[in-house]
Protein backbone atom coordinates (compact mmCIF):
# COMPACT_ATOMS: atom_id res chain seq x y z
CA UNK A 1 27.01 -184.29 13.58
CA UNK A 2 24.26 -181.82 12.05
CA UNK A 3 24.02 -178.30 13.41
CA UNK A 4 21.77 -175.59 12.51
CA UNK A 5 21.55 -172.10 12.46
CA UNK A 6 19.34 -169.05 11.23
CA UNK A 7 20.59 -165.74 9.88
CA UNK A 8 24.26 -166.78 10.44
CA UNK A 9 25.56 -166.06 7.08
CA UNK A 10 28.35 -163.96 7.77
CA UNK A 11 29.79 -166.66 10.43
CA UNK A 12 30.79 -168.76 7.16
CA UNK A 13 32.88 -167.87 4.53
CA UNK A 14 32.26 -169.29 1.31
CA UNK A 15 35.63 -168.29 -1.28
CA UNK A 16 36.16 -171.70 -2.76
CA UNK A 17 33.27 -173.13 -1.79
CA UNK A 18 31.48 -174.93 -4.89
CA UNK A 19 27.60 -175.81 -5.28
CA UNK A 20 26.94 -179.29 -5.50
CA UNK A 21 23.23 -179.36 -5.78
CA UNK A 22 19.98 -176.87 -6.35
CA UNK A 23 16.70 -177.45 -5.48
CA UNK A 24 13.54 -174.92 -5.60
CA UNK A 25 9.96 -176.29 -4.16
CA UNK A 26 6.94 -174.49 -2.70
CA UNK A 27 8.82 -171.18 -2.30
CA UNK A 28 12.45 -172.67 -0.94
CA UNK A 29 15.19 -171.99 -2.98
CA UNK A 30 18.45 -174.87 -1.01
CA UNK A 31 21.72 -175.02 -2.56
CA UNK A 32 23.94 -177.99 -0.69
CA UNK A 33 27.27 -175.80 -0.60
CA UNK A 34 30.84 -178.21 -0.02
CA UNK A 35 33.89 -176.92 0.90
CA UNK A 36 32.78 -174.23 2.94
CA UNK A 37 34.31 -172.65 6.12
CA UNK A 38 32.91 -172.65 9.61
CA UNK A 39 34.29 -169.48 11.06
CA UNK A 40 35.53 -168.98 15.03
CA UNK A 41 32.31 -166.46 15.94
CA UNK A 42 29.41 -169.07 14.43
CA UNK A 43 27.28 -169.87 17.09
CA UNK A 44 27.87 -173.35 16.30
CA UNK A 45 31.55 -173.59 16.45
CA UNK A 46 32.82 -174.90 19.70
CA UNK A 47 36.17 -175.60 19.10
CA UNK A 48 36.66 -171.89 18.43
CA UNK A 49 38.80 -172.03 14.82
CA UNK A 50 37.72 -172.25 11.38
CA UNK A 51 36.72 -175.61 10.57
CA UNK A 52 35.64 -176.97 6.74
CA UNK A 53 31.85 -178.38 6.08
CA UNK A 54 30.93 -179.98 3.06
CA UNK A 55 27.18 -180.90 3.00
CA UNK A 56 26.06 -177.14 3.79
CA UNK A 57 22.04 -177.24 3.15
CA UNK A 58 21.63 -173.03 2.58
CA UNK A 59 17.85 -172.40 2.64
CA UNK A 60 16.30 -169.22 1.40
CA UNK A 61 12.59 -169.46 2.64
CA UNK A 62 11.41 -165.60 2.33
CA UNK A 63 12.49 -163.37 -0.57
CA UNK A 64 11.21 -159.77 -0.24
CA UNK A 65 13.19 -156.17 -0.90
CA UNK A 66 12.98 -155.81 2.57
CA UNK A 67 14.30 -158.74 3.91
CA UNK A 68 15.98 -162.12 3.17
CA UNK A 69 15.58 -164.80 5.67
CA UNK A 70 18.91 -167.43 5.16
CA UNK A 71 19.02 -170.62 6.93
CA UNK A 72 21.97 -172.98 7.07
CA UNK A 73 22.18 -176.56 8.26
CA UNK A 74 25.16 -178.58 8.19
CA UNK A 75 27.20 -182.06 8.86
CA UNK A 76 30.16 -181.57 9.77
């Protein structure tokens, strides 16, 4: 199943998580994260407990000092 969010980054907690690709093209820095947990509060999370993703596509679209837009998409 793929979900997405936007700006959700502190709904997933990444200790022992481990990078398993980089990619950087017109201005979009993705990193495919595995081993990453889905925690209760994401807006995606229906069952309400932590859950593991592997697959994690983090994209990081707009870099500025004033703000960082983070998008995830996932398989779970």
């Amino acid at each position: 199943m793929k979900y997405y969010t936007e700006n959700e980054l502190q709904n997933f907690r990444f200790e022992g998580a481990y990078i398993a690709e980089t990619c950087a093209v017109n201005g979009i820095f993705e990193m495919i994260l595995d081993n990453v947990t889905i925690l209760p509060q994401n807006s995606c999370n229906r069952d309400i407990r932590e859950m593991r993703a592997n697959e994690l596509k983090l994209k990081i679209r707009h870099l500025s000092r004033k703000a960082i837009k983070f998008m995830t998409q996932t398989v779970i």
